[in-house]
PDB file of N, CA and C in Angstrom:
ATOM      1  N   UNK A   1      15.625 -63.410  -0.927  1.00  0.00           N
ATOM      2  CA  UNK A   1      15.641 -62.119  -1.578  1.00  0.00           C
ATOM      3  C   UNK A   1      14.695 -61.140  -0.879  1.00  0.00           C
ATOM      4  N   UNK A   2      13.864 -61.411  -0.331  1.00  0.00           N
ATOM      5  CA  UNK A   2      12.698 -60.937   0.001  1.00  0.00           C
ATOM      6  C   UNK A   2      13.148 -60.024   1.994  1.00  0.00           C
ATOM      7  N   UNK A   3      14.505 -60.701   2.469  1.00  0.00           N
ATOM      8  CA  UNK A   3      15.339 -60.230   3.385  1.00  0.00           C
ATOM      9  C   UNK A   3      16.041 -58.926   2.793  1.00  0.00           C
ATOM     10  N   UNK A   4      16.674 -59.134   1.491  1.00  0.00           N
ATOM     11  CA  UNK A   4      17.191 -57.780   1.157  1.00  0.00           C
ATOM     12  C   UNK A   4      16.504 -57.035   0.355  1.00  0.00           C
ATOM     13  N   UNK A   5      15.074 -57.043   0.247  1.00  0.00           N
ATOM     14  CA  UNK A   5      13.964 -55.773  -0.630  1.00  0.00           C
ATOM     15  C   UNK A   5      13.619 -55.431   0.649  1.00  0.00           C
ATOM     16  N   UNK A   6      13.030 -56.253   1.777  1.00  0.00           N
ATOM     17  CA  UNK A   6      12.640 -55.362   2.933  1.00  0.00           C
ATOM     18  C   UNK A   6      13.913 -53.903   3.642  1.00  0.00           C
ATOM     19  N   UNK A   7      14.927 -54.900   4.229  1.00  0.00           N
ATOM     20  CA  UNK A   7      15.675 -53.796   4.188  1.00  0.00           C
ATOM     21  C   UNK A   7      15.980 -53.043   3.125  1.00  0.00           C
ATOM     22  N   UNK A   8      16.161 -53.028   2.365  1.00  0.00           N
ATOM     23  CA  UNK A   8      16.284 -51.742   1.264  1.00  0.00           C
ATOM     24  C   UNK A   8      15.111 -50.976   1.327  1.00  0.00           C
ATOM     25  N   UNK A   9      13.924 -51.121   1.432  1.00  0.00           N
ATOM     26  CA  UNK A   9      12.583 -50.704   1.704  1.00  0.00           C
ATOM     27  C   UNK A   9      12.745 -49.919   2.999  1.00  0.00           C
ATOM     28  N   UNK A  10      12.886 -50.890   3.969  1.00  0.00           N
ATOM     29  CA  UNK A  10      12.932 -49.630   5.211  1.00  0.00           C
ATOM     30  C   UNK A  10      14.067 -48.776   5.265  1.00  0.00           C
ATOM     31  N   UNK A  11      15.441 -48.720   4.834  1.00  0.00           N
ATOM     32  CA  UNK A  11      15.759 -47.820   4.609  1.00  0.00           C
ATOM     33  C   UNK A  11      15.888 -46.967   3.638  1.00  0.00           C
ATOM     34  N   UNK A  12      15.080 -46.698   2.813  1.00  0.00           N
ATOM     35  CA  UNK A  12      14.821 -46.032   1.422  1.00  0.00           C
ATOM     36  C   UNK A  12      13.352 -45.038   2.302  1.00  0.00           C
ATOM     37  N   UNK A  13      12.944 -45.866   3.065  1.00  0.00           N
ATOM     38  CA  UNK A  13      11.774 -44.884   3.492  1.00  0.00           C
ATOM     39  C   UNK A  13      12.506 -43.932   5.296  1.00  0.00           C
ATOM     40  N   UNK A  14      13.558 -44.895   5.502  1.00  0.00           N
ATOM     41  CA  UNK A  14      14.110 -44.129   6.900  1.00  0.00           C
ATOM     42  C   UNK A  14      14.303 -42.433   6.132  1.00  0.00           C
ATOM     43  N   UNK A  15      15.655 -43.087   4.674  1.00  0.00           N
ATOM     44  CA  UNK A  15      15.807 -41.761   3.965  1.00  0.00           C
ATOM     45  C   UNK A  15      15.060 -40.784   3.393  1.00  0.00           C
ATOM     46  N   UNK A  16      13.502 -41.248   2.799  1.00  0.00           N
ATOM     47  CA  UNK A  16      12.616 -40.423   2.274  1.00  0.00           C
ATOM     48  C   UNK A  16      12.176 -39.525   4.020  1.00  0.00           C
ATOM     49  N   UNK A  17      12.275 -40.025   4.649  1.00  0.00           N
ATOM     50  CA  UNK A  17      11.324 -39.558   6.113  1.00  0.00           C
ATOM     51  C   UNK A  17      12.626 -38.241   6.820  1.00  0.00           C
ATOM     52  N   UNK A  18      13.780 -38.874   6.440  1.00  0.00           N
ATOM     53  CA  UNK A  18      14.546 -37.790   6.825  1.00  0.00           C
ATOM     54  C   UNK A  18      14.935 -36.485   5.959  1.00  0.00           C
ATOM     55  N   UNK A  19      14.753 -36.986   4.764  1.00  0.00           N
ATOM     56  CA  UNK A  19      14.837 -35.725   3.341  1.00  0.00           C
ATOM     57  C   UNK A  19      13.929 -34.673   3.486  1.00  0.00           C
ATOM     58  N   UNK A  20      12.394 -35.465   4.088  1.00  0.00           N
ATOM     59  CA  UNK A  20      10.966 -34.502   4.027  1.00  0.00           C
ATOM     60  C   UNK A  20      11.336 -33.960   5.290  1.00  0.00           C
ATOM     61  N   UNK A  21      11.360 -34.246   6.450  1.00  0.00           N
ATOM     62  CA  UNK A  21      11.557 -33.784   7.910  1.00  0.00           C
ATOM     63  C   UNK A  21      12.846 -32.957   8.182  1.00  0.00           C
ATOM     64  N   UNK A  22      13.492 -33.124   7.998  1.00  0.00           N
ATOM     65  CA  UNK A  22      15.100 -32.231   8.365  1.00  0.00           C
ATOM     66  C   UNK A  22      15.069 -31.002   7.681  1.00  0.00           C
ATOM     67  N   UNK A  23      15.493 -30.265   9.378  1.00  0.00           N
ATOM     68  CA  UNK A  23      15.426 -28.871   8.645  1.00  0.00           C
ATOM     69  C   UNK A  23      17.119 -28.533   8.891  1.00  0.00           C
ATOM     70  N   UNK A  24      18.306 -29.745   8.913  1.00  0.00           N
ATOM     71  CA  UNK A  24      19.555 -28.972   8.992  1.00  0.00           C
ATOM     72  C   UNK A  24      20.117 -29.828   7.356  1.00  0.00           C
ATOM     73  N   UNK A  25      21.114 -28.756   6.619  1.00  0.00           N
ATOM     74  CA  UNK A  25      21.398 -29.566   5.414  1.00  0.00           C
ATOM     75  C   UNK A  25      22.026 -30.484   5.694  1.00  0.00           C
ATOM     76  N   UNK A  26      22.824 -30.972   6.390  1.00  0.00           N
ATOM     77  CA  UNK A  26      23.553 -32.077   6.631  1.00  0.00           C
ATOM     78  C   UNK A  26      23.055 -33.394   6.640  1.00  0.00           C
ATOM     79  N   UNK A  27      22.089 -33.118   7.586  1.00  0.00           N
ATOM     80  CA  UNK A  27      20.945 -34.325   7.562  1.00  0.00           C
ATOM     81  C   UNK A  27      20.293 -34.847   6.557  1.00  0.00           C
ATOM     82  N   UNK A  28      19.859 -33.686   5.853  1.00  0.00           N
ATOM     83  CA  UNK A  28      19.072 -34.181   4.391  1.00  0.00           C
ATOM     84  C   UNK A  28      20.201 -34.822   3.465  1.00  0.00           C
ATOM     85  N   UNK A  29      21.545 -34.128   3.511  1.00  0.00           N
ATOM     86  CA  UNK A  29      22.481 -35.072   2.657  1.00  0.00           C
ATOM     87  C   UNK A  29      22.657 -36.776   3.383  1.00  0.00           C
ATOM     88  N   UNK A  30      22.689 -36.762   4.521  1.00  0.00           N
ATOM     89  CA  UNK A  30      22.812 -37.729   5.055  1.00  0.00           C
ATOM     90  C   UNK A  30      21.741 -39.079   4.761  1.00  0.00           C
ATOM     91  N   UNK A  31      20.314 -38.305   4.819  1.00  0.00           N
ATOM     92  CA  UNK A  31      19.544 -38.874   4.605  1.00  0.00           C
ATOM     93  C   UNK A  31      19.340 -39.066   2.714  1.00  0.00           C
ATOM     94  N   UNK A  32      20.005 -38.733   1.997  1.00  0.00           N
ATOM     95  CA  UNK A  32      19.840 -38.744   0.436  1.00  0.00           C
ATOM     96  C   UNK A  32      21.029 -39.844   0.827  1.00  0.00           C
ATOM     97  N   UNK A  33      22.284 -40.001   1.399  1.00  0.00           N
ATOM     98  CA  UNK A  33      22.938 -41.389   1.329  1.00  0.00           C
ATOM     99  C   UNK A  33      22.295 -42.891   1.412  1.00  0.00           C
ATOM    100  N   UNK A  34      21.214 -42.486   2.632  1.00  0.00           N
ATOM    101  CA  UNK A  34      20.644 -43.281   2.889  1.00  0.00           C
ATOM    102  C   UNK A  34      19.861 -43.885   1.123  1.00  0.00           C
ATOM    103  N   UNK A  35      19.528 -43.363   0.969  1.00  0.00           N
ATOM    104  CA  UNK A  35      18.685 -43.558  -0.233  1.00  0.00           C
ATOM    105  C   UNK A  35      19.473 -44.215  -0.971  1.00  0.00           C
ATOM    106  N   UNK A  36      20.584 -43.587  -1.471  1.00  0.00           N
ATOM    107  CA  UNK A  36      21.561 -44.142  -2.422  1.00  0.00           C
ATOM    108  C   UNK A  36      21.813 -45.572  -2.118  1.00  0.00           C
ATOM    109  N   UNK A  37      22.350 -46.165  -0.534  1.00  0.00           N
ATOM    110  CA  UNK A  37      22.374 -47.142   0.082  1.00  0.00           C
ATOM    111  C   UNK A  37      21.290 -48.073  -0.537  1.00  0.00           C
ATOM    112  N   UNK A  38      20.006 -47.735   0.036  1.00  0.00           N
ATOM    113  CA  UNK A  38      18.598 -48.934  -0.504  1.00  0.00           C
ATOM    114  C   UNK A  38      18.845 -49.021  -2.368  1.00  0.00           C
ATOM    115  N   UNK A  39      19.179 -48.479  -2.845  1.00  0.00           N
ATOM    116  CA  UNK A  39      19.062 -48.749  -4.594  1.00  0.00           C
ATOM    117  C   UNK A  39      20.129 -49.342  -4.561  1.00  0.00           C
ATOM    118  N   UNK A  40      21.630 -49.582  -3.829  1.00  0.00           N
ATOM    119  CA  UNK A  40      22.464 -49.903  -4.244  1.00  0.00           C
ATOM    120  C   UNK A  40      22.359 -51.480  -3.730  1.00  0.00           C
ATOM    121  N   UNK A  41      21.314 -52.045  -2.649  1.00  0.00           N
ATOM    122  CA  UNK A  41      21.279 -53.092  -2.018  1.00  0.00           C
ATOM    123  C   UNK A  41      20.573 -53.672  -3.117  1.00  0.00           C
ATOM    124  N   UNK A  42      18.961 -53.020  -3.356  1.00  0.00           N
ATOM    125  CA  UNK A  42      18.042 -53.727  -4.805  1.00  0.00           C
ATOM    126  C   UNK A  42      18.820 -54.016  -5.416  1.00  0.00           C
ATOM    127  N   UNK A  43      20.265 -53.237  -6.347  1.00  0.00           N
ATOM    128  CA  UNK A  43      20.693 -53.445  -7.818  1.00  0.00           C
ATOM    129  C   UNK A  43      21.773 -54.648  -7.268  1.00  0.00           C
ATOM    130  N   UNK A  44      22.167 -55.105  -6.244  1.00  0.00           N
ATOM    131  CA  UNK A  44      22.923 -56.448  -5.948  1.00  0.00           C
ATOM    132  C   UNK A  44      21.701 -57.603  -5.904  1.00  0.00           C
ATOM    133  N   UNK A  45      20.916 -57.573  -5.196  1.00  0.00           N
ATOM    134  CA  UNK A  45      20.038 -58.315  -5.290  1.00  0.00           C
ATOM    135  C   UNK A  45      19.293 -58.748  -5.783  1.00  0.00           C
ATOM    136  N   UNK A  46      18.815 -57.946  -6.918  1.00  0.00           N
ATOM    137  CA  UNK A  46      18.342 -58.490  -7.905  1.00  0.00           C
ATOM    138  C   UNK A  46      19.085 -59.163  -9.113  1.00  0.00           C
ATOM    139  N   UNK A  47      20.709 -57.939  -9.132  1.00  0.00           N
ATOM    140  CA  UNK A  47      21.382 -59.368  -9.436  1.00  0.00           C
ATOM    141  C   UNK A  47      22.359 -60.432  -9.442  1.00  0.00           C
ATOM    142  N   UNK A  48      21.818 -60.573  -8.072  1.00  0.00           N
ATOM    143  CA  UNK A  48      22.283 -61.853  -7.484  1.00  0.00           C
ATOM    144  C   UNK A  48      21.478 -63.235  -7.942  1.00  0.00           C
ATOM    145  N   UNK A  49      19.747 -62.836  -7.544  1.00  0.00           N
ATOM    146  CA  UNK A  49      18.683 -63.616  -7.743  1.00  0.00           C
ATOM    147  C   UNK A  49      18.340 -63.795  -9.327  1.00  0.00           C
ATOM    148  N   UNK A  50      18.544 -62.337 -10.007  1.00  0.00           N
ATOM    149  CA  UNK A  50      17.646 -63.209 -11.143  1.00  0.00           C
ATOM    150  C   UNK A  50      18.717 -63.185 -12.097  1.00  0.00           C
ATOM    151  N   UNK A  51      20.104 -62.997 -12.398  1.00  0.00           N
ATOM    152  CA  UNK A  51      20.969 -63.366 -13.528  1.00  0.00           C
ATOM    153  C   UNK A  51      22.272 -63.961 -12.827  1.00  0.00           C
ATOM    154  N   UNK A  52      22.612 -64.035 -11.522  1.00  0.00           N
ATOM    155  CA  UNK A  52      23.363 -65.171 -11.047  1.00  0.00           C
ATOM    156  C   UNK A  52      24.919 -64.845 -11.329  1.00  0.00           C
ATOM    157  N   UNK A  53      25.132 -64.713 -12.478  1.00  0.00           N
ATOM    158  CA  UNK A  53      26.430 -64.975 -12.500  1.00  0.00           C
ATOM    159  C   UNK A  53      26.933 -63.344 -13.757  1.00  0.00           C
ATOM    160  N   UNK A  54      26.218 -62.492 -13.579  1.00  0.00           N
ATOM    161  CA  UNK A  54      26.724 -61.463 -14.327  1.00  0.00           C
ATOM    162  C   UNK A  54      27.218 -60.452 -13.389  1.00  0.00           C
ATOM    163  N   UNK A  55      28.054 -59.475 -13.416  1.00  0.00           N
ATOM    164  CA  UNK A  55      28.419 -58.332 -12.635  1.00  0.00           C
ATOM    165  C   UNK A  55      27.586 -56.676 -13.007  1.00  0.00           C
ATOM    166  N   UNK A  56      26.516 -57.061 -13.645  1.00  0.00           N
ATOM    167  CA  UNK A  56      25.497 -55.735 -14.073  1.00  0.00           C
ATOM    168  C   UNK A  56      25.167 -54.881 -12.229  1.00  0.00           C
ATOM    169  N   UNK A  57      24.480 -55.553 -11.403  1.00  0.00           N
ATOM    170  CA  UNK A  57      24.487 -55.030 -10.351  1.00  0.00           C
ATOM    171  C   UNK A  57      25.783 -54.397  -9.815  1.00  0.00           C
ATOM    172  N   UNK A  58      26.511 -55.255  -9.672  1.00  0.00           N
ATOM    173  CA  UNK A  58      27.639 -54.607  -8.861  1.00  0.00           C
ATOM    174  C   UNK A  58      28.375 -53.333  -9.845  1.00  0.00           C
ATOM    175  N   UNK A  59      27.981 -53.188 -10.971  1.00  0.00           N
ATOM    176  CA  UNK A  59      28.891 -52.419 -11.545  1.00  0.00           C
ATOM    177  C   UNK A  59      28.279 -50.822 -11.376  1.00  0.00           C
ATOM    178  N   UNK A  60      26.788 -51.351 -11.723  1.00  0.00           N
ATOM    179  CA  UNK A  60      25.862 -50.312 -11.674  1.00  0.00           C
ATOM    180  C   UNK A  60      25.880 -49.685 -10.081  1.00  0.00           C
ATOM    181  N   UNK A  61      25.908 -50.347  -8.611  1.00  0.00           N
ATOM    182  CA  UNK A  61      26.053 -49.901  -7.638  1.00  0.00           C
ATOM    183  C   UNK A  61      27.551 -49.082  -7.361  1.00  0.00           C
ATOM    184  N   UNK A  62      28.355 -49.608  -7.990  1.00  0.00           N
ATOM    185  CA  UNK A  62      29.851 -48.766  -8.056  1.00  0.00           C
ATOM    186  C   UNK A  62      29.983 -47.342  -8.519  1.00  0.00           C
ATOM    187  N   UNK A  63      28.717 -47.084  -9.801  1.00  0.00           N
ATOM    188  CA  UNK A  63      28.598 -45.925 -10.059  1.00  0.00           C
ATOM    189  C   UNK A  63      27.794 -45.089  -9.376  1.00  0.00           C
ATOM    190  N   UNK A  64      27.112 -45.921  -8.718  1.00  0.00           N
ATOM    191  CA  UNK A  64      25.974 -44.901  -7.904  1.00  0.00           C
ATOM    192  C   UNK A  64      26.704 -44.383  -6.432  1.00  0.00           C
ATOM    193  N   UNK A  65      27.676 -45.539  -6.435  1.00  0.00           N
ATOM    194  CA  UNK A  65      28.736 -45.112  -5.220  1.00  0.00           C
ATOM    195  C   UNK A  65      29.437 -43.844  -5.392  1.00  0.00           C
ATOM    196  N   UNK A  66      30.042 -43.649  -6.671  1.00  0.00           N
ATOM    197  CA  UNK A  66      31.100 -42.707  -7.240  1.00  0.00           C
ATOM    198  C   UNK A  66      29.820 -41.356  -7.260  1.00  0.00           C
ATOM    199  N   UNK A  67      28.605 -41.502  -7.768  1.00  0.00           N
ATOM    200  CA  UNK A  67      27.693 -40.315  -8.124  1.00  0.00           C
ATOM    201  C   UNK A  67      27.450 -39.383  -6.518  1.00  0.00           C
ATOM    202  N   UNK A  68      27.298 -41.067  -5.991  1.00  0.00           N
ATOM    203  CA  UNK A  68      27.018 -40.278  -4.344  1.00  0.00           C
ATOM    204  C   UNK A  68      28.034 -39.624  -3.326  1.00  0.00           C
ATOM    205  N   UNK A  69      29.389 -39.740  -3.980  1.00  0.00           N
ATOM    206  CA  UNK A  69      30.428 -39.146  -3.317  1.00  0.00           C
ATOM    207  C   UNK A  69      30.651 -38.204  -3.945  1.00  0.00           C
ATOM    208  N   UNK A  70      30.275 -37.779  -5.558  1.00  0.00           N
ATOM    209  CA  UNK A  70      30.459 -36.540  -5.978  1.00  0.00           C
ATOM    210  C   UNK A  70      29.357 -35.703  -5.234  1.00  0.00           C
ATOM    211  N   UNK A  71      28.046 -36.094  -5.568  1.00  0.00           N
ATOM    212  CA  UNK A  71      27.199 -35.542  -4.817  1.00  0.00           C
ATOM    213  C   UNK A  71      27.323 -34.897  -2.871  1.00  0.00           C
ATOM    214  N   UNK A  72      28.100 -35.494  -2.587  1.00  0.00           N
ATOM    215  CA  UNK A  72      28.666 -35.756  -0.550  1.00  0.00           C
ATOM    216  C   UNK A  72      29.698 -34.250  -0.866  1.00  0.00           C
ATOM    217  N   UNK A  73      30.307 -34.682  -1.752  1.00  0.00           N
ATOM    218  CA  UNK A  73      31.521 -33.373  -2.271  1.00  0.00           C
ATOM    219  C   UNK A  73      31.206 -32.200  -2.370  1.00  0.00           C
ATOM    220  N   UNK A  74      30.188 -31.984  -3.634  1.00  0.00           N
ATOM    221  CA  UNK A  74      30.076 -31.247  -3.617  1.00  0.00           C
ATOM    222  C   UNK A  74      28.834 -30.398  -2.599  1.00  0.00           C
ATOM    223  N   UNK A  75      28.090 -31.035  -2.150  1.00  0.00           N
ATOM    224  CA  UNK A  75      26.953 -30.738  -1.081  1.00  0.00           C
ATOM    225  C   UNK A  75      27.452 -30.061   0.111  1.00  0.00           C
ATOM    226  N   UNK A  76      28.501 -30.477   0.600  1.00  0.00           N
ATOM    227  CA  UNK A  76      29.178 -29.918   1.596  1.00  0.00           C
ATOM    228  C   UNK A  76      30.000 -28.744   1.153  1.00  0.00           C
ATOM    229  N   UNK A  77      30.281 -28.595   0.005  1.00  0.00           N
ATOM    230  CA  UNK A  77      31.122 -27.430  -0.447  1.00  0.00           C
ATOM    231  C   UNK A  77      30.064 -26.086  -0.017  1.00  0.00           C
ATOM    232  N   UNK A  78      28.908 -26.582  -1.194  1.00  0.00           N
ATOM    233  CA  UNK A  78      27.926 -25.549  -0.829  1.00  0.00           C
ATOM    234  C   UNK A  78      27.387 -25.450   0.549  1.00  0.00           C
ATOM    235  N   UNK A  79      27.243 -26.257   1.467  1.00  0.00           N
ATOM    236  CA  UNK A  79      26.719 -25.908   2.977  1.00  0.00           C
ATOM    237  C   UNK A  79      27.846 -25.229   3.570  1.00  0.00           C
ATOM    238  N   UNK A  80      29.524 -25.439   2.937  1.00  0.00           N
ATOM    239  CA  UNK A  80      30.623 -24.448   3.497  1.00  0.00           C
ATOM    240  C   UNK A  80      30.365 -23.462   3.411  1.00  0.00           C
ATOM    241  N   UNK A  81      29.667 -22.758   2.203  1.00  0.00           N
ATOM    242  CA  UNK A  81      29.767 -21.672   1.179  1.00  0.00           C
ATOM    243  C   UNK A  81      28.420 -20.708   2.359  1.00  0.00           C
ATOM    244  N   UNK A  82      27.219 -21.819   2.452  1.00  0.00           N
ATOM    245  CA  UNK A  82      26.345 -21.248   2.705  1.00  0.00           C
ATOM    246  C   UNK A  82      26.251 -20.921   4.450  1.00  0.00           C
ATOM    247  N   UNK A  83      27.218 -21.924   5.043  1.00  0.00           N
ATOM    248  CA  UNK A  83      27.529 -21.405   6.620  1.00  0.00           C
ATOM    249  C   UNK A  83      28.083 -20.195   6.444  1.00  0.00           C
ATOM    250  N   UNK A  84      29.332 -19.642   6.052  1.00  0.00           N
ATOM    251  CA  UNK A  84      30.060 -18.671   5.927  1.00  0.00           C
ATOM    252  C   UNK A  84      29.166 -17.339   5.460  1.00  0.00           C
ATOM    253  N   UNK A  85      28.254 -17.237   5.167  1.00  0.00           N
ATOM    254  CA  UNK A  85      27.556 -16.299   4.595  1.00  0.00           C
ATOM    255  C   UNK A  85      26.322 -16.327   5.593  1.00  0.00           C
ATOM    256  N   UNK A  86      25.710 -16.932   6.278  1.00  0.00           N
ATOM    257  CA  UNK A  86      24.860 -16.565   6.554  1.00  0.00           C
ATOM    258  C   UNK A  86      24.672 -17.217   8.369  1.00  0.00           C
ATOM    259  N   UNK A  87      25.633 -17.409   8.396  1.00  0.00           N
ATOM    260  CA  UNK A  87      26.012 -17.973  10.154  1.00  0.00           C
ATOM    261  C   UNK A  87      25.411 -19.207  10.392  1.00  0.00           C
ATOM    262  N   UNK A  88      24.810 -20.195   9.606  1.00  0.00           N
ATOM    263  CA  UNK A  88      23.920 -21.414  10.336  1.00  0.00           C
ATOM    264  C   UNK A  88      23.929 -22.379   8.785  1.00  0.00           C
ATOM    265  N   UNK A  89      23.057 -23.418   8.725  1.00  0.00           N
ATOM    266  CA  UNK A  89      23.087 -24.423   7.577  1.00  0.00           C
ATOM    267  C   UNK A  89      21.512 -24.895   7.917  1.00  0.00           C
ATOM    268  N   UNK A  90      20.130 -23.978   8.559  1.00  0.00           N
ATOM    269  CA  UNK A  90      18.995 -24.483   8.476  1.00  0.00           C
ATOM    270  C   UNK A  90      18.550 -24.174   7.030  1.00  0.00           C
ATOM    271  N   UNK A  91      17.748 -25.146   6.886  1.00  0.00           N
ATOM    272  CA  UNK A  91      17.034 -24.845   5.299  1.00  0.00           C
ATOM    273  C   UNK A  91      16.023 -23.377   5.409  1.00  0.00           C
ATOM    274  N   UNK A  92      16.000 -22.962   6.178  1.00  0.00           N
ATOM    275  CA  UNK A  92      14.808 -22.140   6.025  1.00  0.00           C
ATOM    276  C   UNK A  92      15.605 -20.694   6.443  1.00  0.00           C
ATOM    277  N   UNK A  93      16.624 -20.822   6.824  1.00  0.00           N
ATOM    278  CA  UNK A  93      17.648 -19.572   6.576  1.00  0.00           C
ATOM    279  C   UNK A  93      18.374 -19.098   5.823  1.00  0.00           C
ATOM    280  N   UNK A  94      17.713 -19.821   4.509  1.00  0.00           N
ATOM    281  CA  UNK A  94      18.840 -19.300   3.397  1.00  0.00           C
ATOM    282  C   UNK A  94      17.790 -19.127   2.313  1.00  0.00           C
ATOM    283  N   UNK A  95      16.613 -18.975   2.957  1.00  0.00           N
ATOM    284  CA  UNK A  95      15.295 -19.393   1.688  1.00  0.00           C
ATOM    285  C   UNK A  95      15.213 -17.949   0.723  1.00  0.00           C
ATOM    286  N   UNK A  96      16.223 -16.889   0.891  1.00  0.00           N
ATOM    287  CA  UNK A  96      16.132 -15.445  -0.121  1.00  0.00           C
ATOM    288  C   UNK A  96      17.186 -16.231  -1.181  1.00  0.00           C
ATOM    289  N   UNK A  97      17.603 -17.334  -1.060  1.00  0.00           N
ATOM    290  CA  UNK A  97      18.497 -17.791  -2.570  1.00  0.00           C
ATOM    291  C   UNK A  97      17.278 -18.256  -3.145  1.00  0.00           C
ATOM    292  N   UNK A  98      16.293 -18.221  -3.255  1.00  0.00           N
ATOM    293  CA  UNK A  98      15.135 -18.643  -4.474  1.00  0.00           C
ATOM    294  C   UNK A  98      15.056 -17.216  -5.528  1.00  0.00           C
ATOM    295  N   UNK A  99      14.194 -17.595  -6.451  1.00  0.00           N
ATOM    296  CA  UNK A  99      14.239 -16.332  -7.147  1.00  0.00           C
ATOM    297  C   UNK A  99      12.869 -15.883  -7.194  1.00  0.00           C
TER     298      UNK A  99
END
Protein backbone atom coordinates (compact mmCIF):
# COMPACT_ATOMS: atom_id res chain seq x y z
CA UNK A 1 0.00 0.00 0.00
CA UNK A 2 2.64 2.19 0.90
CA UNK A 3 3.72 1.89 -3.30
CA UNK A 4 0.36 3.47 -4.06
CA UNK A 5 0.27 6.52 -1.17
CA UNK A 6 3.77 7.40 -2.44
CA UNK A 7 2.74 7.75 -5.91
CA UNK A 8 -0.40 9.42 -5.22
CA UNK A 9 1.78 11.75 -3.03
CA UNK A 10 4.15 12.64 -5.70
CA UNK A 11 1.70 13.27 -7.98
CA UNK A 12 -0.73 15.27 -5.89
CA UNK A 13 2.36 17.47 -5.20
CA UNK A 14 3.62 17.32 -9.20
CA UNK A 15 -0.20 18.89 -9.40
CA UNK A 16 -0.08 21.30 -6.40
CA UNK A 17 3.52 22.60 -7.99
CA UNK A 18 1.91 23.05 -11.34
CA UNK A 19 -1.51 24.86 -10.07
CA UNK A 20 0.92 27.42 -7.96
CA UNK A 21 3.54 27.88 -10.93
CA UNK A 22 1.59 28.03 -14.30
CA UNK A 23 0.88 31.03 -15.69
CA UNK A 24 -1.11 29.42 -18.95
CA UNK A 25 -4.87 28.17 -18.01
CA UNK A 26 -4.53 25.05 -19.61
CA UNK A 27 -1.83 23.92 -17.56
CA UNK A 28 -3.36 24.73 -14.31
CA UNK A 29 -6.45 22.64 -15.55
CA UNK A 30 -4.12 20.06 -16.46
CA UNK A 31 -2.41 20.20 -13.42
CA UNK A 32 -5.94 20.19 -11.18
CA UNK A 33 -6.36 16.60 -13.25
CA UNK A 34 -3.41 15.69 -11.92
CA UNK A 35 -4.76 16.14 -8.51
CA UNK A 36 -7.98 14.53 -9.17
CA UNK A 37 -5.76 11.45 -10.40
CA UNK A 38 -3.73 11.17 -6.71
CA UNK A 39 -7.30 11.16 -4.66
CA UNK A 40 -8.65 8.84 -7.07
CA UNK A 41 -5.50 6.32 -6.58
CA UNK A 42 -5.79 6.91 -2.31
CA UNK A 43 -9.74 6.18 -2.57
CA UNK A 44 -8.81 2.57 -4.47
CA UNK A 45 -6.27 1.90 -2.17
CA UNK A 46 -7.38 2.36 0.71
CA UNK A 47 -10.10 0.41 -0.38
CA UNK A 48 -8.48 -2.22 -1.49
CA UNK A 49 -6.29 -2.54 1.86
CA UNK A 50 -8.53 -1.79 4.55
CA UNK A 51 -12.25 -3.17 3.55
CA UNK A 52 -11.19 -5.72 0.81
CA UNK A 53 -14.10 -6.67 -0.67
CA UNK A 54 -16.52 -3.52 -0.82
CA UNK A 55 -16.80 -1.23 -4.01
CA UNK A 56 -16.91 2.26 -1.74
CA UNK A 57 -13.52 3.30 -3.42
CA UNK A 58 -14.18 2.54 -6.78
CA UNK A 59 -17.51 4.10 -6.75
CA UNK A 60 -16.40 7.18 -5.03
CA UNK A 61 -13.37 7.50 -7.71
CA UNK A 62 -16.06 7.16 -10.62
CA UNK A 63 -17.61 10.25 -9.32
CA UNK A 64 -14.65 12.18 -8.96
CA UNK A 65 -13.99 10.98 -12.56
CA UNK A 66 -17.46 12.33 -13.82
CA UNK A 67 -16.81 15.81 -11.45
CA UNK A 68 -13.41 16.11 -13.22
CA UNK A 69 -14.74 15.91 -16.71
CA UNK A 70 -17.47 18.31 -15.90
CA UNK A 71 -14.95 20.44 -14.46
CA UNK A 72 -12.30 19.72 -18.04
CA UNK A 73 -15.80 20.88 -19.84
CA UNK A 74 -16.55 23.38 -18.58
CA UNK A 75 -12.89 25.01 -17.92
CA UNK A 76 -12.17 24.97 -21.42
CA UNK A 77 -15.44 26.56 -22.37
CA UNK A 78 -14.39 29.48 -20.31
CA UNK A 79 -10.59 29.61 -21.59
CA UNK A 80 -12.67 29.53 -25.24
CA UNK A 81 -14.67 32.41 -24.02
CA UNK A 82 -11.64 34.08 -22.51
CA UNK A 83 -9.13 33.51 -25.69
CA UNK A 84 -11.70 35.11 -27.96
CA UNK A 85 -11.91 38.24 -25.99
CA UNK A 86 -8.78 38.99 -25.08
CA UNK A 87 -6.22 37.27 -27.68
CA UNK A 88 -4.15 34.84 -25.22
CA UNK A 89 -5.22 32.34 -22.07
CA UNK A 90 -2.22 33.80 -19.54
CA UNK A 91 -3.59 34.17 -16.07
CA UNK A 92 -2.38 37.51 -15.63
CA UNK A 93 -4.09 38.85 -18.83
CA UNK A 94 -7.36 38.65 -17.90
CA UNK A 95 -6.73 39.86 -14.21
CA UNK A 96 -9.53 43.22 -14.90
CA UNK A 97 -12.28 40.16 -14.51
CA UNK A 98 -11.75 40.60 -10.62
CA UNK A 99 -13.91 43.07 -9.02
Amino acid sequence: MQYYLMLAALLFVIGLFGVITRRNTIGILMSLELMFNAANINLVAFNRYISGDGLTGQIFAIFIIVVAAAEATIGLAIVLLIYRNWRGIDTDSYSVMKW
